[in-house]
Each structure stands twice: as C-alpha cells, then as structure tokens.
C-alpha atoms as a PDB file:
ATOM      1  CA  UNK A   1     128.452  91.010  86.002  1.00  0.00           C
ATOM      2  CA  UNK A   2     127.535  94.198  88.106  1.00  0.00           C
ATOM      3  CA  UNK A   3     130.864  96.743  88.239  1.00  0.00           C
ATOM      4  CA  UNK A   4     130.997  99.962  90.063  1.00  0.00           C
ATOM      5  CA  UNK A   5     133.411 102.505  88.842  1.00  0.00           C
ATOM      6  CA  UNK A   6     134.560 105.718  91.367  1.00  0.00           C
ATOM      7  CA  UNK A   7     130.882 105.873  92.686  1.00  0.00           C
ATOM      8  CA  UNK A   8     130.555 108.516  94.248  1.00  0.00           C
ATOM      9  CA  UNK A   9     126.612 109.670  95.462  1.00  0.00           C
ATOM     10  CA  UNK A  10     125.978 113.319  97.836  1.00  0.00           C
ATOM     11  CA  UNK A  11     123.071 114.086  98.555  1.00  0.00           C
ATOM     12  CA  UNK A  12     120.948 117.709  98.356  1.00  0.00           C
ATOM     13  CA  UNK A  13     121.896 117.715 101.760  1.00  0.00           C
ATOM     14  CA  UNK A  14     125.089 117.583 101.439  1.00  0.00           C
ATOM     15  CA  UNK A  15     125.148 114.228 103.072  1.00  0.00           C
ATOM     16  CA  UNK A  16     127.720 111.958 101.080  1.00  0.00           C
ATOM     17  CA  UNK A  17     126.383 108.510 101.513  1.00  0.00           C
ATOM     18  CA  UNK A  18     128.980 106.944  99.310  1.00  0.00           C
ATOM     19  CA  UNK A  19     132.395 108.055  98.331  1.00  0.00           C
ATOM     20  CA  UNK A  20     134.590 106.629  95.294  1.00  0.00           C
ATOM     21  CA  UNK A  21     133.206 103.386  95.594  1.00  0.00           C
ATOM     22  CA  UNK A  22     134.586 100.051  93.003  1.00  0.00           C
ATOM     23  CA  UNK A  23     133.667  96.756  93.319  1.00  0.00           C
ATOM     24  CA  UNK A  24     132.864  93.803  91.075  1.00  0.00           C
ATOM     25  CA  UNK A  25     129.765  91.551  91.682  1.00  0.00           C
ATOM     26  CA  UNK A  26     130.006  88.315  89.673  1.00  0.00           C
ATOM     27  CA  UNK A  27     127.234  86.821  87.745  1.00  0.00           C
ATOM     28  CA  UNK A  28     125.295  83.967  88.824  1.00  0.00           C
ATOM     29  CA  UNK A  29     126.460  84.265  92.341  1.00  0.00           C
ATOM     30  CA  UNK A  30     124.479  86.123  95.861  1.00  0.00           C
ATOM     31  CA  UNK A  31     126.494  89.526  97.179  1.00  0.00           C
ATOM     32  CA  UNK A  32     125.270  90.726 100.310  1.00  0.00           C
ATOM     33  CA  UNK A  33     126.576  93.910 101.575  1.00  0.00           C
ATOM     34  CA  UNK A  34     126.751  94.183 104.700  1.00  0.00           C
ATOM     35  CA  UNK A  35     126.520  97.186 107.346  1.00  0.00           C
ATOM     36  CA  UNK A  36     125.140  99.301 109.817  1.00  0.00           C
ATOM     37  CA  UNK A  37     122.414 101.720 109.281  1.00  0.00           C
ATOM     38  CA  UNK A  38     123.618 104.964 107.410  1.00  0.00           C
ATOM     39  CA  UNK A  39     126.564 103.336 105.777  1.00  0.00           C
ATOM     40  CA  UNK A  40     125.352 103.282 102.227  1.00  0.00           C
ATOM     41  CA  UNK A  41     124.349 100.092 101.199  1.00  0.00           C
ATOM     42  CA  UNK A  42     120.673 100.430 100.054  1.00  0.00           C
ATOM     43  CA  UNK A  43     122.345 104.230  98.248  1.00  0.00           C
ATOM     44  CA  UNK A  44     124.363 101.660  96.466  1.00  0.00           C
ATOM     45  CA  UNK A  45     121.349  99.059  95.950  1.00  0.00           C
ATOM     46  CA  UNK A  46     119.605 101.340  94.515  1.00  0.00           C
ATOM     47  CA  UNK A  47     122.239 102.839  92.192  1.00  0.00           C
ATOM     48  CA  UNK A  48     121.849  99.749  90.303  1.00  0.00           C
ATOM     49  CA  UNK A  49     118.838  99.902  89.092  1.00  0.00           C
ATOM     50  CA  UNK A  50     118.395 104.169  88.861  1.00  0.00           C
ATOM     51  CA  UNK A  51     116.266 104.785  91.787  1.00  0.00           C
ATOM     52  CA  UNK A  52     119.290 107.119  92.720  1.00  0.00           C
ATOM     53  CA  UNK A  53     121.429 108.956  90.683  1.00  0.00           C
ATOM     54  CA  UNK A  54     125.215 108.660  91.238  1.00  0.00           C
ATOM     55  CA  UNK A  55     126.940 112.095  91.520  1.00  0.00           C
ATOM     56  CA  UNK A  56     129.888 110.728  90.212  1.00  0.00           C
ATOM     57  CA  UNK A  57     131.174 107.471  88.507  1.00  0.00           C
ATOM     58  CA  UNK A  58     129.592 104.811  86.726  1.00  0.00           C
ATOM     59  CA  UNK A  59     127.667 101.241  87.348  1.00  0.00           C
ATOM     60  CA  UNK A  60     128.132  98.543  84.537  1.00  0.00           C
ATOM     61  CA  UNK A  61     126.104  95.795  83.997  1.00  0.00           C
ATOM     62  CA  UNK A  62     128.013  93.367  81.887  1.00  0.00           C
ATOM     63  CA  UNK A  63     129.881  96.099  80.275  1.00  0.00           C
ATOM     64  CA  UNK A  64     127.226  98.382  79.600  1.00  0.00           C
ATOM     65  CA  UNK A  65     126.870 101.681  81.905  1.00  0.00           C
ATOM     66  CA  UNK A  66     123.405 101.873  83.485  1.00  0.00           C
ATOM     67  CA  UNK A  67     123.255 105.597  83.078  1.00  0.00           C
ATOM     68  CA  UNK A  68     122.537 105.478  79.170  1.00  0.00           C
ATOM     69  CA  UNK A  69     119.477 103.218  79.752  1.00  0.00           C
ATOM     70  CA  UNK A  70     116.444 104.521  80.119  1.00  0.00           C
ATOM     71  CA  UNK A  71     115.410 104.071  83.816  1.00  0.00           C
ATOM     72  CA  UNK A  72     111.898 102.649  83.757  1.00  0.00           C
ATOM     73  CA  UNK A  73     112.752  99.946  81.217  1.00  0.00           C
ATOM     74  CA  UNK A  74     116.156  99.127  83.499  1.00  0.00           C
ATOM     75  CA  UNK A  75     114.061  98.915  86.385  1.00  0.00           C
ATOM     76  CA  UNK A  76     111.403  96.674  84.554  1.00  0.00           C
ATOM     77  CA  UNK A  77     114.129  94.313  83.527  1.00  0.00           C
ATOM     78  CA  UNK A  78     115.920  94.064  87.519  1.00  0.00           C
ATOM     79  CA  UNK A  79     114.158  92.349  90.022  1.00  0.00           C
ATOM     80  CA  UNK A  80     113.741  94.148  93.253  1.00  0.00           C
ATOM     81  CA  UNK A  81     112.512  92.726  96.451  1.00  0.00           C
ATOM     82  CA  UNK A  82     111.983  95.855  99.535  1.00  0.00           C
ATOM     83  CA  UNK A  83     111.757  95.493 103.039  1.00  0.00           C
ATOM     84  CA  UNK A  84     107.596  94.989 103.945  1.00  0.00           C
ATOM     85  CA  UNK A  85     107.213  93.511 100.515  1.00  0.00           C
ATOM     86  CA  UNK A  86     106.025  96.990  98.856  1.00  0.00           C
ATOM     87  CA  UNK A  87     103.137  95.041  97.465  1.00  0.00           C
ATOM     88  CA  UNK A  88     100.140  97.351  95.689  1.00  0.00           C
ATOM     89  CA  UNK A  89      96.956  96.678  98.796  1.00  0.00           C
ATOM     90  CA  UNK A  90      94.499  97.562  96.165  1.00  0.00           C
ATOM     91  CA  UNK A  91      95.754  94.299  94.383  1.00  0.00           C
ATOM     92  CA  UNK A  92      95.018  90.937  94.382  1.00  0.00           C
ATOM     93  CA  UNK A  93      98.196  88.635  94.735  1.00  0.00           C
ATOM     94  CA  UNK A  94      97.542  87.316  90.966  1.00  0.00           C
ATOM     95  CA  UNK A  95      97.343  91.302  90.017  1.00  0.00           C
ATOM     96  CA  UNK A  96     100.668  92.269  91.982  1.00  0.00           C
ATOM     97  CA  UNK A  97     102.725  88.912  91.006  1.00  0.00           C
ATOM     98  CA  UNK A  98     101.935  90.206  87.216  1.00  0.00           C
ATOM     99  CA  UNK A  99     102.177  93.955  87.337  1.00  0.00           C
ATOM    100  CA  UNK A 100     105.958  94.117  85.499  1.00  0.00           C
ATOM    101  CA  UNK A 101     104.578  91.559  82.520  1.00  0.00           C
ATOM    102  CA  UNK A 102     101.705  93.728  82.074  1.00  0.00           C
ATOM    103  CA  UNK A 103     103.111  96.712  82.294  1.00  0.00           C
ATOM    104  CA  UNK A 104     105.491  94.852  79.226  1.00  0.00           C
ATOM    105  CA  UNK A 105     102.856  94.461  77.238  1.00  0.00           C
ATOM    106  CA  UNK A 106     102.376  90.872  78.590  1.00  0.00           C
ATOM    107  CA  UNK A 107      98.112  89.727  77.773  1.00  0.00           C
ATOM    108  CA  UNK A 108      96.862  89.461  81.067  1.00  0.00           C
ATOM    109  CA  UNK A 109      95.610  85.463  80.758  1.00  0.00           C
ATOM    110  CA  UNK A 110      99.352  84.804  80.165  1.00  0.00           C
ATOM    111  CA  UNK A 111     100.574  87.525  82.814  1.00  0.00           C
ATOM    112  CA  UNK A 112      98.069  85.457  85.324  1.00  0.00           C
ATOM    113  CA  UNK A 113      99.534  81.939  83.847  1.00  0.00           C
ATOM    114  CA  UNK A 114     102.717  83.029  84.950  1.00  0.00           C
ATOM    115  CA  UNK A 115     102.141  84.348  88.154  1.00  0.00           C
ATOM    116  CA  UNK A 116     100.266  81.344  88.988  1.00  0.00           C
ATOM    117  CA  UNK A 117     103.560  79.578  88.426  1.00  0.00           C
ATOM    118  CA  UNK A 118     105.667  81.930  90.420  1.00  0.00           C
ATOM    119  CA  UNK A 119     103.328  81.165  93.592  1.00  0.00           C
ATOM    120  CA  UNK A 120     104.509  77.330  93.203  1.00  0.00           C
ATOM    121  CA  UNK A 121     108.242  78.520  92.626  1.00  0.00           C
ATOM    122  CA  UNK A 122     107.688  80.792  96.032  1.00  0.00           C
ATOM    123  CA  UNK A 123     106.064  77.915  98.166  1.00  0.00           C
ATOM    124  CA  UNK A 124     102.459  80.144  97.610  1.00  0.00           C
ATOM    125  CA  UNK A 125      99.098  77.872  97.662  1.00  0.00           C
ATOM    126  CA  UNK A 126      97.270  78.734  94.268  1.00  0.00           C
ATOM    127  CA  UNK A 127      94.258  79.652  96.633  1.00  0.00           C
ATOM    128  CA  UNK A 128      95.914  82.950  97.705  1.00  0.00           C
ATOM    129  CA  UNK A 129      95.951  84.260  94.510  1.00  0.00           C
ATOM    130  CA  UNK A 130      92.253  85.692  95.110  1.00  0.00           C
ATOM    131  CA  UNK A 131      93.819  87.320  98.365  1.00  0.00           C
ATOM    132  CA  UNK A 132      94.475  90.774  98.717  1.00  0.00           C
ATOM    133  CA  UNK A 133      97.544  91.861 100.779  1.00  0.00           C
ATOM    134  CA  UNK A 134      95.742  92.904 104.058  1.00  0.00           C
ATOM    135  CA  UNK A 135      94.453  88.784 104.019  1.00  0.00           C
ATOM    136  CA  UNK A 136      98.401  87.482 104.376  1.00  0.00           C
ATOM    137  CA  UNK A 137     100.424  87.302 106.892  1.00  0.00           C
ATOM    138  CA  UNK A 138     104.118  89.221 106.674  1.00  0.00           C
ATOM    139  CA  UNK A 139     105.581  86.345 105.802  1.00  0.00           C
ATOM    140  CA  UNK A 140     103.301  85.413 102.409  1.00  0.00           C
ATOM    141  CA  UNK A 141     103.312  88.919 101.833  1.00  0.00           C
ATOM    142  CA  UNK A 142     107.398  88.786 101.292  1.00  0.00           C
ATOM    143  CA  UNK A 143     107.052  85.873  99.491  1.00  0.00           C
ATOM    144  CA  UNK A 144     104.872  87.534  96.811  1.00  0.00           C
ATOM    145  CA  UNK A 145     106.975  90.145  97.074  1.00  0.00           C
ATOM    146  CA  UNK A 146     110.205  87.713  95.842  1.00  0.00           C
ATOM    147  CA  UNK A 147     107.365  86.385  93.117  1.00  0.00           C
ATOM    148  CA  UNK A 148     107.015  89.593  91.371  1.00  0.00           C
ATOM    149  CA  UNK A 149     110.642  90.444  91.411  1.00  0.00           C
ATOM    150  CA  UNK A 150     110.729  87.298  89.439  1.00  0.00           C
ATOM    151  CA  UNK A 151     108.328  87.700  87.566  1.00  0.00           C
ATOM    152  CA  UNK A 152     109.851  89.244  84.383  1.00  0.00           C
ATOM    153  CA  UNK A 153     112.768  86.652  84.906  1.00  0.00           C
ATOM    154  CA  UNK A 154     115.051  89.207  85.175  1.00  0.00           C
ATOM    155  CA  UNK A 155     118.835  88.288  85.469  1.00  0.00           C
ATOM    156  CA  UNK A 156     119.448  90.300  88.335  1.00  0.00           C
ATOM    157  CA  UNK A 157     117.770  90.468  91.206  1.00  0.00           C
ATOM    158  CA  UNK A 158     118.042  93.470  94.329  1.00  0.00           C
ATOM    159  CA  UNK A 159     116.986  92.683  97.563  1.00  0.00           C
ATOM    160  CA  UNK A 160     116.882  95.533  99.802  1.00  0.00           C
ATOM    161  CA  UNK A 161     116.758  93.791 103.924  1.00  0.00           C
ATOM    162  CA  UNK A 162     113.767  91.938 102.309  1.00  0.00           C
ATOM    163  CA  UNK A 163     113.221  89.593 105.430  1.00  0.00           C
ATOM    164  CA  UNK A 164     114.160  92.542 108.224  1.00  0.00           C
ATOM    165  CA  UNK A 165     109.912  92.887 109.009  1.00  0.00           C
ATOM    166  CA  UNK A 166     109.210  89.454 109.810  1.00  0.00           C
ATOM    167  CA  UNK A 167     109.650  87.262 113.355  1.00  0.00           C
ATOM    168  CA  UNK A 168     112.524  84.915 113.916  1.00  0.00           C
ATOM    169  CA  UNK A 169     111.256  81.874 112.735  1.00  0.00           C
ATOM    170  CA  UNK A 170     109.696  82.820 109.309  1.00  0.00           C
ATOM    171  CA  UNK A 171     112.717  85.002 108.658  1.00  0.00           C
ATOM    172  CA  UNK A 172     114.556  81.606 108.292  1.00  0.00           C
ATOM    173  CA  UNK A 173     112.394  79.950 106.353  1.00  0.00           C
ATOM    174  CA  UNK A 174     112.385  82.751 104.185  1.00  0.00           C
ATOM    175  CA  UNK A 175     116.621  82.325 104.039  1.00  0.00           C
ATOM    176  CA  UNK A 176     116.383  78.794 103.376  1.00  0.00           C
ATOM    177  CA  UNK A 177     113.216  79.768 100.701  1.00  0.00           C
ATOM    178  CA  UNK A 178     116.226  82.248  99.366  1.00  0.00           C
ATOM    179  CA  UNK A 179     118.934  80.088  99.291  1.00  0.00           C
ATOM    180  CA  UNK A 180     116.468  77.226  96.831  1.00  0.00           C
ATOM    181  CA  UNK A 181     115.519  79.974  94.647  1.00  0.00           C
ATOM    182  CA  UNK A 182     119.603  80.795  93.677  1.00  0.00           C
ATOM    183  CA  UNK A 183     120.148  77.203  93.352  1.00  0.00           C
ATOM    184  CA  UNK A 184     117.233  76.343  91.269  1.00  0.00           C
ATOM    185  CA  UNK A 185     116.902  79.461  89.541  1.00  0.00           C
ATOM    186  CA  UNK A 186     120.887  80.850  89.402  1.00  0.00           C
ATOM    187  CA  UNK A 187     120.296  84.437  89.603  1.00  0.00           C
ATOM    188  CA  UNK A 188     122.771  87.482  90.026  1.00  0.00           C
ATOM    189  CA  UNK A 189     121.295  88.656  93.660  1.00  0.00           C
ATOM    190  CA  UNK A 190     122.211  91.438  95.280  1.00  0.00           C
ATOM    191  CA  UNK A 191     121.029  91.575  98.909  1.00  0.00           C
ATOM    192  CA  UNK A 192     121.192  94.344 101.589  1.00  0.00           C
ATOM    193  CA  UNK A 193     121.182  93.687 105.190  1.00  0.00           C
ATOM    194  CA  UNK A 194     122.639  94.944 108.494  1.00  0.00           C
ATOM    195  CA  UNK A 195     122.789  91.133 110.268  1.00  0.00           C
ATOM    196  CA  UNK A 196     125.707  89.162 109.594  1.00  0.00           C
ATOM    197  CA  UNK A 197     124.901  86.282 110.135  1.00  0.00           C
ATOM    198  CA  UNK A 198     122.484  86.649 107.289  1.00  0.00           C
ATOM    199  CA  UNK A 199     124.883  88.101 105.569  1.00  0.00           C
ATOM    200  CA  UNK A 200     127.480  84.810 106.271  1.00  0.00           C
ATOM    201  CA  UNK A 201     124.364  82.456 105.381  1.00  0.00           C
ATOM    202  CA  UNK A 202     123.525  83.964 101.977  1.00  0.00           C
ATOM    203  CA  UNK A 203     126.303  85.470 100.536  1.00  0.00           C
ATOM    204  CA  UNK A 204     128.728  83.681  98.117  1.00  0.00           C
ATOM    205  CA  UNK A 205     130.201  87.090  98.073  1.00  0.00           C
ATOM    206  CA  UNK A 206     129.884  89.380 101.577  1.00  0.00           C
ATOM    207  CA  UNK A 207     131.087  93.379 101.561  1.00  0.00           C
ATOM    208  CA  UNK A 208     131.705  94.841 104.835  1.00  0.00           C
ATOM    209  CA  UNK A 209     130.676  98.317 104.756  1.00  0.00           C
ATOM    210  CA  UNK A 210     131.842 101.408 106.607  1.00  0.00           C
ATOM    211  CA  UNK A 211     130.519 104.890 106.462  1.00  0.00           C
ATOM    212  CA  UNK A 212     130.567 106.306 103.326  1.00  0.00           C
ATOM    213  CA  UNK A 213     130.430 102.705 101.697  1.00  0.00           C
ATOM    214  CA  UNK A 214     133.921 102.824 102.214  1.00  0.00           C
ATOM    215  CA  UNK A 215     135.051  98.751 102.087  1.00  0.00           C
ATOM    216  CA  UNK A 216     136.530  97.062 105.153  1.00  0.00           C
ATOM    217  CA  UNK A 217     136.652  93.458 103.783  1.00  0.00           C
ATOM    218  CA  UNK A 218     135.463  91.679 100.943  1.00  0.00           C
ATOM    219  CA  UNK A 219     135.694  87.674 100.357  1.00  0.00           C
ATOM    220  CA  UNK A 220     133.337  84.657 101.275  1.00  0.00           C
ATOM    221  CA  UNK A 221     132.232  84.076 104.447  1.00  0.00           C
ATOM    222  CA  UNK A 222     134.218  81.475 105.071  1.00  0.00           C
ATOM    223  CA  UNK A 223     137.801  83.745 104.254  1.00  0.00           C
ATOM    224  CA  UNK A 224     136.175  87.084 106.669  1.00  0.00           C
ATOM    225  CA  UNK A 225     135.586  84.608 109.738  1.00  0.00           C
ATOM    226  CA  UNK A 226     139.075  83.122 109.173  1.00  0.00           C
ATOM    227  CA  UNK A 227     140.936  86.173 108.581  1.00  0.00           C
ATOM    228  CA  UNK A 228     138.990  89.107 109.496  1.00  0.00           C
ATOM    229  CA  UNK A 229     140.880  92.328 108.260  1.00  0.00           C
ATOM    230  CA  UNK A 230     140.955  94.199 111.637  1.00  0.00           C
ATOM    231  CA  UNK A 231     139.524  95.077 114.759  1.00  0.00           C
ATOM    232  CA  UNK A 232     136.703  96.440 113.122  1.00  0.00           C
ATOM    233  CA  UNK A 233     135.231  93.364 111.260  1.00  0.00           C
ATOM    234  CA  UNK A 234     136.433  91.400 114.013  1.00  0.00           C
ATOM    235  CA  UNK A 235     134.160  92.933 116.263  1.00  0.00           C
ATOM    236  CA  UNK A 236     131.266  93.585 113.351  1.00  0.00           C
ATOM    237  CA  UNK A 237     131.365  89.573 112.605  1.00  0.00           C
ATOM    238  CA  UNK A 238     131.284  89.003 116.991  1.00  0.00           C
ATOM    239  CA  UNK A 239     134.431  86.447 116.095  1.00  0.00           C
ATOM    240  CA  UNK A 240     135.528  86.555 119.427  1.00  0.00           C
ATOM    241  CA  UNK A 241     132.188  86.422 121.252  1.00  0.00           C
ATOM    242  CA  UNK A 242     128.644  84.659 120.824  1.00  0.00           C
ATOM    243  CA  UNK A 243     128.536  81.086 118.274  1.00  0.00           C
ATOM    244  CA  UNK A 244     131.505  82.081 116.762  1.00  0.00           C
ATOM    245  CA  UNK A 245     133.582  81.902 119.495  1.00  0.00           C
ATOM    246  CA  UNK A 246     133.439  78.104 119.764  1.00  0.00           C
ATOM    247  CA  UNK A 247     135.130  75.291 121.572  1.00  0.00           C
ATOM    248  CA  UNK A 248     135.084  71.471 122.229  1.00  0.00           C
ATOM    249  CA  UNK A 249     133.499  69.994 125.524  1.00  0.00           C
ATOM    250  CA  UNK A 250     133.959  66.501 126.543  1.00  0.00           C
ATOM    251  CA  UNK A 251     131.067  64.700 127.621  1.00  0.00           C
ATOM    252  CA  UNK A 252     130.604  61.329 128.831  1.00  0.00           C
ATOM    253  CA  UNK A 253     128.297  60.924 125.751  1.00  0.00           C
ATOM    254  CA  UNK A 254     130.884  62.554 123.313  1.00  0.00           C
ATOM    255  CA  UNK A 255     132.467  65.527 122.231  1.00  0.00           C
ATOM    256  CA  UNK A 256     130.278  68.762 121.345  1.00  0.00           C
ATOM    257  CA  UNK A 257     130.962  72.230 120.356  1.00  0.00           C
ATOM    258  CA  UNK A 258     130.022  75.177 122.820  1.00  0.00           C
ATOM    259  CA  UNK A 259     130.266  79.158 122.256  1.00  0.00           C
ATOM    260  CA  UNK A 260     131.758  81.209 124.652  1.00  0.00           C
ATOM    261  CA  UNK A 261     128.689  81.408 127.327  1.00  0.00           C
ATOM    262  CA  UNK A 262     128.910  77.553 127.159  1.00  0.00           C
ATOM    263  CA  UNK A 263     125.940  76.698 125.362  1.00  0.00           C
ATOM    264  CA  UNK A 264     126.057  73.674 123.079  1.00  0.00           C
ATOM    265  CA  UNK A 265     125.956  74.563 119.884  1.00  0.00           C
ATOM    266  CA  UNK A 266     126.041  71.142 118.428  1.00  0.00           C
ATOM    267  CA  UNK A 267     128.485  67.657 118.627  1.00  0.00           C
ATOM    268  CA  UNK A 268     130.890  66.079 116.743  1.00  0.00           C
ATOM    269  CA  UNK A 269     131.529  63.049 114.992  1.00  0.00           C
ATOM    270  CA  UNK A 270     133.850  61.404 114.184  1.00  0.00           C
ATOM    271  CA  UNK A 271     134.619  59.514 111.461  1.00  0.00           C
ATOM    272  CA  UNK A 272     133.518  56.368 112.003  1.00  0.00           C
ATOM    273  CA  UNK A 273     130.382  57.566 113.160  1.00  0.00           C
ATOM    274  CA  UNK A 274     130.044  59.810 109.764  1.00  0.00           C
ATOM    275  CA  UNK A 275     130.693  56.826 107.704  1.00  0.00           C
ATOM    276  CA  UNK A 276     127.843  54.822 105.894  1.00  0.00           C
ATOM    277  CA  UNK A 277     127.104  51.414 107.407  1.00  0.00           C
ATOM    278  CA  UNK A 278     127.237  48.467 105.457  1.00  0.00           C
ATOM    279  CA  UNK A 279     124.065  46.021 106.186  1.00  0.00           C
END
C-alpha cells in the first residue's frame, strides 16, 4: 500500500505543483491518475520513488516513509516505466532488460537468463535481444522498457504516460499487453496519463486531478462515469458527448448502441441470443 500524507511539493521557482495532497493507493491493484498537463501527476509519480523531493509531508509505502530510505536502493527496488522508453542506445536489449540486477550485484549469465525471460513475459522475440535500441520500432522499444521495470520484480511498479509516443494502434496493444501483465503478474501499478479513456481502461482505481494535484474525484471507472462529481469531471470524462454519450437504435436487423454523432458503437443482445446453445 502506497499512502500520501499532506504532500505538499514547490518548486525553486516558486511554482507549487502539488499542494497538501492524501490519498491511499491499494496494493495489488492499477491507479491511474489522471489530468491535464501541469496538474501534478508525474510531481506526484515521481515522489514515490525520490526522483523529487516533497517540500512538505510524507509518502508511505506499506507503513514505512520513503524519505528515510536511501534513494538509489528505493529506486532500484520500484519499477519505473517513462514515456519514449528511456532505454540506454549504447545497449543491447539483453544489456538494458538487466541493468537494475546488475547493478544488484546480479552475475551477468543470470542477469541475461532473466532478461531473456522478461522478453517472453513482454511478447519480445528472443532474437531482439542482440538489437540495439535504434534497430526497434517505438513500440518494442516500450516494451523493453516495461521488461526492465520488471526486471528486479519489484512490487511496485510507476508508469509515467508510458504509451503517450506511440501510434493508435500499437498504443492498444500495448494497453491490452498492460492489462495481462497485472493479471498474470499482480503488481501495485501506478500509471500517469492525461487520456481518460486510458485512464477508464486501466485503472482499478482512477484520480481526477486538478491544478495543484488538488482531487476532483476518486473511485473506479465505473462509479466516475455514473456519478461524476461536477461539471468539471463531467466535462473531463466527455459524459455528455462522444462514446459515452450513448443510445439505442432500432434496426431492422436489431437493436445497436450509437454515441451522440450517431455512429454505431456496437449492438445488443439479448438474452436468448447470449445464451449457450444446446446441440
């Protein structure tokens, strides 16, 4: 369990990025927070795992503050997953896959034993492990990126809009990929975006974030698009426009669900057609 305590961050600037911020994240399950740019959710990422300082307040990981760690071995033992995968180009994908468990101490035919494995947990061929960076496309590259942020097995995992560089289509392969991983591997993930519909698709937990990091709405997807808190989410979530503004068409073919430009979204059954047939 991930707790933040009065979290308060300002920076040099005098910018304050996040102001007397609390929140529990539960184990075992994804929280996505949610936001547009500026609002403080990588600040508060990244507060997780030291890469920035709080100003004031405190992060817990199961009961334990983060600030009396020291911060390389906290950040060797989190997971963390960037935007453009971060990945070393003067590595080969074998060599950046086992960077943490060397830098542990790991021996480096065990380190590339492991990494080896991560590529098949990642849907990698074996044959890219050769490869540097420069030879894979963006969407192998994030995927090695999610390999070496397992690679320590860490129980938490931080993914900072990890999928935000790539086109359409691998992006959702990449959410599905996501969405395997948690249910194979049952990780604490923290994940950072500013699309909500990402957010709704991967979060067991979703934050809505203002400026500041101040909270509009917290809950599952399913409880924000049902009862969004005000105006504001209602208009961040679009539940009055787009595919979640959706209503039943009659067709001579059946009934099927349209969004408010009237484009078919899908169709309904019912249940009789739902039901298993019996030879």
């Amino acid at each position: 369990m991930i707790e933040f305590r009065s979290v308060s961050k300002r920076f040099p600037d005098g910018t304050l990025a996040v102001e007397d911020f609390n929140l529990v994240l539960p184990s075992r399950k994804t929280t996505v927070f949610v936001g547009s740019s500026g609002c403080g959710k990588t600040t508060l990422l990244r507060m997780i795992n030291r890469m920035v300082e709080p100003t004031g307040g405190d992060v817990e990981i199961d009961g334990e503050s983060v600030l009396g760690k020291n911060p390389v071995a906290l950040r060797r033992s989190i997971g963390y997953v960037m935007q453009n995968s971060g990945l070393m180009p003067h590595f080969s994908v074998i060599d950046n896959v086992s960077t943490v468990l060397r830098l542990n101490g790991t021996p480096k035919k065990q380190a590339h034993e492991r990494a080896r494995e991560l590529l098949d947990t990642v849907g990698l061929d074996r044959a890219l492990a050769d490869r540097y960076p420069s030879q894979l496309s963006g969407g192998q590259q994030q995927r090695v990126g999610v390999a070496r942020g397992l690679a320590a097995d860490p129980n938490i995992l931080l993914m900072d809009e990890p999928f935000g560089a790539v086109d359409p289509i691998v992006r959702a392969d990449l959410q599905q990929e996501l969405i395997r991983l948690q249910r194979d591997l049952d990780k604490t993930v923290v994940f950072v975006t500013h699309d909500i519909d990402e957010a709704f698709l991967l979060g067991d937990q979703v934050v809505i974030l203002d400026k500041g990091a101040r909270v509009v709405q917290v809950g599952s997807p399913s409880e924000i698009i049902e009862n969004p808190a005000d105006d504001f989410v209602s208009a961040f979530i679009g539940a009055e426009r787009g595919h979640r503004a959706l209503r039943i068409k009659q067709t001579p073919r059946g009934r099927v669900v349209v969004d408010s430009e009237g484009r078919t979204q899908g169709s309904l059954l019912d249940d009789t057609d739902a039901a298993p047939r019996t030879p």
